[in-house]
C-alpha atoms as a PDB file:
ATOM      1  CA  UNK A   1     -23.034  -6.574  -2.908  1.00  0.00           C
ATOM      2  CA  UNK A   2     -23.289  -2.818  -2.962  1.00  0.00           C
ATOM      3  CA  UNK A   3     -21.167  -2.579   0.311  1.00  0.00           C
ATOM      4  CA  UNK A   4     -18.694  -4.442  -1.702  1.00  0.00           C
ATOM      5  CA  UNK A   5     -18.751  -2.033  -4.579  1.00  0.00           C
ATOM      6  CA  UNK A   6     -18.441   0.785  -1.850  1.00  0.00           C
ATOM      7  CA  UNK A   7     -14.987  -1.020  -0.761  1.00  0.00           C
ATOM      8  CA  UNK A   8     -13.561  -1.576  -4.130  1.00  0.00           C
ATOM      9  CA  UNK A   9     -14.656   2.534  -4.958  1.00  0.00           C
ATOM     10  CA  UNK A  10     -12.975   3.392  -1.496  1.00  0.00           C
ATOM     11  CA  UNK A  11      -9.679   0.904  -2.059  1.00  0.00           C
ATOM     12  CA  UNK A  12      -9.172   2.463  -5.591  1.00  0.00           C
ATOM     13  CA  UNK A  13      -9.708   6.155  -4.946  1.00  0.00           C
ATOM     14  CA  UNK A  14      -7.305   5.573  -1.961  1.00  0.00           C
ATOM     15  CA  UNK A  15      -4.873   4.124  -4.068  1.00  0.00           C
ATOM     16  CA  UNK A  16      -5.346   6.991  -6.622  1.00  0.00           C
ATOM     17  CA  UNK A  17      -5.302   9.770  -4.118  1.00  0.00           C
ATOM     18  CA  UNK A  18      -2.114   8.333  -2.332  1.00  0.00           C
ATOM     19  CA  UNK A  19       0.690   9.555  -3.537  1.00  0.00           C
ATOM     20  CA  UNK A  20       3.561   6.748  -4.073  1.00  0.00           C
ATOM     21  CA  UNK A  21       6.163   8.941  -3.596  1.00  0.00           C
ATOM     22  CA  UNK A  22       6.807  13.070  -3.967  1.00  0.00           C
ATOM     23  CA  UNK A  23       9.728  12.545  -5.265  1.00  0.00           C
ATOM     24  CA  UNK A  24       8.465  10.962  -8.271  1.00  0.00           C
ATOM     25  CA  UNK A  25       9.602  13.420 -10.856  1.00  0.00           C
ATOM     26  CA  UNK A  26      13.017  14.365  -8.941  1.00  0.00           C
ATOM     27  CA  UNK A  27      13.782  11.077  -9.017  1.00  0.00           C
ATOM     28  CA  UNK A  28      17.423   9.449 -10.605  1.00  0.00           C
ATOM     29  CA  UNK A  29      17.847   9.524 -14.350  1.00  0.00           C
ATOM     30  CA  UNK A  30      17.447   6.254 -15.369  1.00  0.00           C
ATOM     31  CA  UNK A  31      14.516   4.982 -12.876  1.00  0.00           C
ATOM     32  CA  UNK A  32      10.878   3.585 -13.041  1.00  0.00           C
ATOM     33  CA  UNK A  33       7.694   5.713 -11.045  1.00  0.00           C
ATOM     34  CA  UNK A  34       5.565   3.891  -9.861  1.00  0.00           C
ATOM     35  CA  UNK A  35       3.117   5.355 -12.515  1.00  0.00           C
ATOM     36  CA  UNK A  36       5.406   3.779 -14.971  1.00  0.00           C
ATOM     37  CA  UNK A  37       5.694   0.316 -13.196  1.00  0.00           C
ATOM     38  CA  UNK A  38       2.019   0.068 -12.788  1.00  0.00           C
ATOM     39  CA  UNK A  39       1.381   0.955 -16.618  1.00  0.00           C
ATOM     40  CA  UNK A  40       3.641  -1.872 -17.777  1.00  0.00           C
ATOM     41  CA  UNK A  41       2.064  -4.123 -14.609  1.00  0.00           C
ATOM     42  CA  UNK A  42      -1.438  -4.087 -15.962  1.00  0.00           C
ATOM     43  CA  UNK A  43      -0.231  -4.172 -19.590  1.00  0.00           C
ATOM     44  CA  UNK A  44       1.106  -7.111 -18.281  1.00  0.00           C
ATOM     45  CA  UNK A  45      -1.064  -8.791 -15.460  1.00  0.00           C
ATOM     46  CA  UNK A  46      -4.409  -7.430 -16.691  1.00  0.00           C
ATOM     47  CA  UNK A  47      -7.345  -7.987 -14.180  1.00  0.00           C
ATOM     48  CA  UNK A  48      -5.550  -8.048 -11.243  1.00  0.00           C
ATOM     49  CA  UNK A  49      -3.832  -4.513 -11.593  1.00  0.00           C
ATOM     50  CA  UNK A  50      -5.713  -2.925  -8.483  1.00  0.00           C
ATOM     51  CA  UNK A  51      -3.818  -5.651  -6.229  1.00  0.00           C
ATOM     52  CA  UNK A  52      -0.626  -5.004  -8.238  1.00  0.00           C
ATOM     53  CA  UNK A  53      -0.378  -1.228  -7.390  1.00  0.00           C
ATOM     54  CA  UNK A  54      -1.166  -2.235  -3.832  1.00  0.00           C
ATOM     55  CA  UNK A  55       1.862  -4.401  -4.305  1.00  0.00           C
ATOM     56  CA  UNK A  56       3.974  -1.925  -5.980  1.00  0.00           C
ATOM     57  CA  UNK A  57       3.261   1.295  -4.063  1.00  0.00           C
ATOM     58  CA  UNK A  58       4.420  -1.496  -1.003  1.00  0.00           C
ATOM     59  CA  UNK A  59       7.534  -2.299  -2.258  1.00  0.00           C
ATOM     60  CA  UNK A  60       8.826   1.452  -3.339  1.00  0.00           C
ATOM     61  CA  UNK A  61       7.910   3.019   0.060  1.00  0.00           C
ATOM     62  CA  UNK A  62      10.233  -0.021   1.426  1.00  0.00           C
ATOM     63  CA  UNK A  63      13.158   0.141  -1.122  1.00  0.00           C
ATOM     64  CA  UNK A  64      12.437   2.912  -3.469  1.00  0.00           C
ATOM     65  CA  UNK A  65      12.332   3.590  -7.134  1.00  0.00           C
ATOM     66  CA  UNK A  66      13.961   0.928  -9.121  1.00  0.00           C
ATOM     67  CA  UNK A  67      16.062   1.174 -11.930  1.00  0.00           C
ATOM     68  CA  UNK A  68      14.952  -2.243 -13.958  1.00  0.00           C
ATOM     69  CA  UNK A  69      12.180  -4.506 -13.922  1.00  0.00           C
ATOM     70  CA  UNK A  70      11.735  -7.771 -15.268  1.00  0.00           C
ATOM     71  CA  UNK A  71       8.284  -8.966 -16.292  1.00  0.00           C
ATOM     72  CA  UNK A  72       7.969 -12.941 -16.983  1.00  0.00           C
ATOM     73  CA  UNK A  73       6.433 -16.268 -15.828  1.00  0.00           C
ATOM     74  CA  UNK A  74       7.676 -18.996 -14.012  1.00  0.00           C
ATOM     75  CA  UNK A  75       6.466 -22.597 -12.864  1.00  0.00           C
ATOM     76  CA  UNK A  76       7.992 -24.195  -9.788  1.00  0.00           C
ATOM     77  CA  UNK A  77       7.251 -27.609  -7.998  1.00  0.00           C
ATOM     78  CA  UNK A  78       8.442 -28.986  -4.576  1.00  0.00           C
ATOM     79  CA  UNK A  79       8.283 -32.206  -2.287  1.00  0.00           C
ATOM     80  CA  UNK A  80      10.875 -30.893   0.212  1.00  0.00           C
ATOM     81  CA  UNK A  81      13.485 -30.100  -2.946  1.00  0.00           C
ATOM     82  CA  UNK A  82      12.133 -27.587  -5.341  1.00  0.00           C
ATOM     83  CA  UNK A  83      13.111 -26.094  -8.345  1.00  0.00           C
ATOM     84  CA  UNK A  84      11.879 -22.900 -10.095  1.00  0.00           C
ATOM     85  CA  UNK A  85      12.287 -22.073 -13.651  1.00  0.00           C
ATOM     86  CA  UNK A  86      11.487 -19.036 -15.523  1.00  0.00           C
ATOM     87  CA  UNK A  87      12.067 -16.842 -18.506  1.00  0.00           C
ATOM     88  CA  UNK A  88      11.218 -12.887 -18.901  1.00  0.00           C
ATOM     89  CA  UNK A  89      12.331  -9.755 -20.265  1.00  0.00           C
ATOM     90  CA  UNK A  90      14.311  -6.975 -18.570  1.00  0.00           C
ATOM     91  CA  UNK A  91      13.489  -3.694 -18.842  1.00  0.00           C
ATOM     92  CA  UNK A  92      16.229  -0.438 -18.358  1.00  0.00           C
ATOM     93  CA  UNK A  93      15.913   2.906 -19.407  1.00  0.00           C
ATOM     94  CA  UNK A  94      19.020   3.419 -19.922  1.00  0.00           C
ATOM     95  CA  UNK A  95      20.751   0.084 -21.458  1.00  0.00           C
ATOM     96  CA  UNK A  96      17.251  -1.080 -23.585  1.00  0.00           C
ATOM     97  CA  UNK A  97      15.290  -4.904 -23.097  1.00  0.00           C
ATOM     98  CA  UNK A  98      17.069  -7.709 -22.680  1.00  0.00           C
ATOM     99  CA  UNK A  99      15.357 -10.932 -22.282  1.00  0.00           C
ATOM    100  CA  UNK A 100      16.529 -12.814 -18.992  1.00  0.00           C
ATOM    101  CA  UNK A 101      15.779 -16.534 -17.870  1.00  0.00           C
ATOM    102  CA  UNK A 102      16.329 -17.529 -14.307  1.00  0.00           C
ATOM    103  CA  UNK A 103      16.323 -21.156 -12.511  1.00  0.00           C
ATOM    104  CA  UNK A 104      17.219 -22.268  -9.149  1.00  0.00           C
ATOM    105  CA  UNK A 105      16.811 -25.167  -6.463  1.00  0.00           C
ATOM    106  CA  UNK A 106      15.507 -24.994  -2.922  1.00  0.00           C
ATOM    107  CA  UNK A 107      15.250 -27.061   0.504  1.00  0.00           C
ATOM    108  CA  UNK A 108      13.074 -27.041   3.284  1.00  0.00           C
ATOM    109  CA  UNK A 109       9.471 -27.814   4.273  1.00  0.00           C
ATOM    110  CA  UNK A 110       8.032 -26.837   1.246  1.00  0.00           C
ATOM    111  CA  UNK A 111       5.106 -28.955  -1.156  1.00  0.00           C
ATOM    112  CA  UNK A 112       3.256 -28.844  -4.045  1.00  0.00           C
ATOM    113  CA  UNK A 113       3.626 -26.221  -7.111  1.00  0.00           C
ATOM    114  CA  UNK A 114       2.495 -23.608  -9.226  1.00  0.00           C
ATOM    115  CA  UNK A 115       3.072 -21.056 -12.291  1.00  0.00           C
ATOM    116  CA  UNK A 116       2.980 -17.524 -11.882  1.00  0.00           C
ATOM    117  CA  UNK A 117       3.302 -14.317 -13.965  1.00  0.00           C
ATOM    118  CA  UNK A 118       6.325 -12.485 -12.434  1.00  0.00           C
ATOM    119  CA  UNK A 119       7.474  -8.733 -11.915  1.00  0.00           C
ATOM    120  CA  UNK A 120      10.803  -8.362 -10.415  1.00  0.00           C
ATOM    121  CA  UNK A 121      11.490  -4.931  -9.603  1.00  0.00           C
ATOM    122  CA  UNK A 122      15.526  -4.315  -9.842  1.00  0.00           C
ATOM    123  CA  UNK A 123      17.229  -1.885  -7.882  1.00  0.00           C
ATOM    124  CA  UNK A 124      21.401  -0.719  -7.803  1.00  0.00           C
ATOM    125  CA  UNK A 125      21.738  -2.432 -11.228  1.00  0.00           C
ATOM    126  CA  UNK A 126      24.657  -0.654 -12.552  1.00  0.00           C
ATOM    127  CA  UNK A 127      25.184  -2.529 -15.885  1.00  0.00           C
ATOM    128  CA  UNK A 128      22.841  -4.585 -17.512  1.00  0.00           C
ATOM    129  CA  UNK A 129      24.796  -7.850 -16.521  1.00  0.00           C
ATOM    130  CA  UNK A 130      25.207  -7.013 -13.077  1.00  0.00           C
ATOM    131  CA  UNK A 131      21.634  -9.286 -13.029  1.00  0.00           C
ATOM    132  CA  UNK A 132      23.635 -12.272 -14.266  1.00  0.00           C
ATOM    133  CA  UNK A 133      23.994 -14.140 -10.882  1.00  0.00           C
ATOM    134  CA  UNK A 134      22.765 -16.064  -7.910  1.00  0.00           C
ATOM    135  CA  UNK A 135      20.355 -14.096  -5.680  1.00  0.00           C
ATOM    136  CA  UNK A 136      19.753 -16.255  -2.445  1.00  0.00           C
ATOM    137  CA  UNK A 137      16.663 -16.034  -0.522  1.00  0.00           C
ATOM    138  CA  UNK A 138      14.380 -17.705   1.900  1.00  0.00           C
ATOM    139  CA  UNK A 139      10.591 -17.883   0.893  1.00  0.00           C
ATOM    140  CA  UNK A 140       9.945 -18.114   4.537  1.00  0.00           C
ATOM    141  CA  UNK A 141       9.763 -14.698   4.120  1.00  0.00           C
ATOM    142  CA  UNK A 142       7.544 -14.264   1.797  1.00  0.00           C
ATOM    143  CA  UNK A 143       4.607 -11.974   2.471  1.00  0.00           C
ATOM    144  CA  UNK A 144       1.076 -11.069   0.683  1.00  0.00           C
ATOM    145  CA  UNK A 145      -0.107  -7.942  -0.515  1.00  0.00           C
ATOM    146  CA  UNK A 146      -3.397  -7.752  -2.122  1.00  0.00           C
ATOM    147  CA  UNK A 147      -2.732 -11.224  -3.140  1.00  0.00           C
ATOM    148  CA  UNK A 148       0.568 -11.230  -4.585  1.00  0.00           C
ATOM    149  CA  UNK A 149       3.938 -12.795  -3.417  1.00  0.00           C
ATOM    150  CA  UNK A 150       6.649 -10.161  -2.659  1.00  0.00           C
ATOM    151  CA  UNK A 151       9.988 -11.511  -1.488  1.00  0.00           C
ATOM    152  CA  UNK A 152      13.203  -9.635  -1.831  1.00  0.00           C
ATOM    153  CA  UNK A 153      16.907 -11.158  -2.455  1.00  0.00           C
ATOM    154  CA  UNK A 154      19.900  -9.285  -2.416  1.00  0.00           C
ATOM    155  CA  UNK A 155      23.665 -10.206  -4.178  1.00  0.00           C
ATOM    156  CA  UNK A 156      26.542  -7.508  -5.047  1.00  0.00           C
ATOM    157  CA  UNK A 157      24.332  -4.762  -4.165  1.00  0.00           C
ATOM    158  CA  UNK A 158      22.162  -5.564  -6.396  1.00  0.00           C
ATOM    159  CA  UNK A 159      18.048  -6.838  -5.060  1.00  0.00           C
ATOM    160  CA  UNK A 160      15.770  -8.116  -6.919  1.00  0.00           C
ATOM    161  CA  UNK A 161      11.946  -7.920  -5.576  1.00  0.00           C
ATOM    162  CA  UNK A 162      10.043 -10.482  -7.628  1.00  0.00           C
ATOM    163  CA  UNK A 163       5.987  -9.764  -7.173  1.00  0.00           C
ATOM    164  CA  UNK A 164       4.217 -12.837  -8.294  1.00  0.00           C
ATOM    165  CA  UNK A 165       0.666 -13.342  -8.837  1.00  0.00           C
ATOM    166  CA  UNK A 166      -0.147 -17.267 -10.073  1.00  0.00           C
ATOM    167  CA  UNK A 167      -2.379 -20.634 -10.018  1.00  0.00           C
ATOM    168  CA  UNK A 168      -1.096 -23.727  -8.287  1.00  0.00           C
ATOM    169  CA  UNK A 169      -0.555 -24.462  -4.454  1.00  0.00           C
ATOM    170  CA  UNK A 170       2.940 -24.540  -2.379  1.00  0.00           C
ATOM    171  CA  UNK A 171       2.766 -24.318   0.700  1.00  0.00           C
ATOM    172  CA  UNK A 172       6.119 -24.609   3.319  1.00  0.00           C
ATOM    173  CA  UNK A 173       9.270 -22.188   3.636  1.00  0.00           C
ATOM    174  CA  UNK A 174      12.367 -23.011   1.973  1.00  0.00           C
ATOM    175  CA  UNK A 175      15.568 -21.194   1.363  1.00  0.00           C
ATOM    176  CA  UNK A 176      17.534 -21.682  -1.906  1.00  0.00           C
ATOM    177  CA  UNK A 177      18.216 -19.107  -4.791  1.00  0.00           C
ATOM    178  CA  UNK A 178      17.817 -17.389  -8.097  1.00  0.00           C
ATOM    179  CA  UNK A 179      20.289 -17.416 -10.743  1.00  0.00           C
ATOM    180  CA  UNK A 180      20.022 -15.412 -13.967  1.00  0.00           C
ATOM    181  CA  UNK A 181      20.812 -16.353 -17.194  1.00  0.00           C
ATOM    182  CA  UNK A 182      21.296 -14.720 -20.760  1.00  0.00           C
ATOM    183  CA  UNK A 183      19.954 -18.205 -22.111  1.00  0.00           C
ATOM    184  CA  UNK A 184      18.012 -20.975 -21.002  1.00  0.00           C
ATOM    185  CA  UNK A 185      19.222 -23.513 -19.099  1.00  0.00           C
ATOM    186  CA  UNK A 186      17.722 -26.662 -17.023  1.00  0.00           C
ATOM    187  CA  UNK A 187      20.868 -27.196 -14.393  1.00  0.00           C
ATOM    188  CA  UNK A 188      19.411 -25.191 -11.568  1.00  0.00           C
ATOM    189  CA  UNK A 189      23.352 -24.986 -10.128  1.00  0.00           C
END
């Protein structure tokens, strides 16, 4: 027990110490630090904010700061067709909140299903509905940091890194897609 309490106090002052990027405050008008990201993460995920900075400080030293983020929740289900439906909010600096719902269908070797809260981080999003399409992406993909999903889809120059963190079991790869919506919708086309 006390050897785990010496890992968690080593994990967090190594994720505290580490910087997630120098250029934090040089960075774009308009963009989310990580600070910033991980503030609205664990306003939003609670408990598991430790994992969620491991998460984050992942993603930006792979693509960056972003310039949106969307935080939501989603269920999904599968038996070699899935679909995944969710609804959130998206967050600019420059353009406000707008809230955001997003569907899709998927095929492949994938089973069972779950709900998760969401955190899409958003980069190259020019215009507020520059989010409004299909993002294709294979779940194959998928990877786990600190135990949260991190996948990343790209469409237009626009990608989307969803971080999700949720109960339920799925296991398989699929491919298939995300498509954003202003309002909710149950066709997943």
């Amino acid at each position: 027990m006390i050897l785990l309490r010496i890992l968690v106090f080593a994990v967090l002052i190594l994720v505290a110490g580490t910087p997630f990027s120098h250029g934090q405050a040089q960075g774009r008008v308009g963009q989310f630090n990580p600070d910033e990201l991980v503030q609205a993460g664990h306003n939003f995920f609670g408990g598991l904010s430790r994992g969620l900075a491991l998460a984050i400080q992942d993603v930006v030293a792979k693509w960056g700061l972003p310039n949106g983020y969307i935080l939501g929740q989603e269920g999904t289900g599968a038996f070699a067709i899935g679909l995944r439906y969710g609804e959130g909010t998206l967050y600019t600096k420059n353009a406000g909140d707008l809230p955001v719902f997003w569907q899709g269908p998927s095929l492949g070797f994938d089973f069972g299903g779950d709900g998760a809260r969401t955190m899409m981080l958003i980069y190259n999003l020019r215009q507020v509905t520059d989010i409004f399409q299909r993002f294709p992406g294979i779940d194959g993909s998928a990877y786990l940091v600190a135990g949260f999903g991190v996948t990343a889809m790209n469409s237009s120059g626009v990608t989307v890194v969803p971080i999700r963190s949720g109960v339920g079991l799925r296991l398989g790869a699929n491919v298939g897609y995300l498509k954003f919506t202003q309002k909710p919708t149950w066709n997943p086309f």
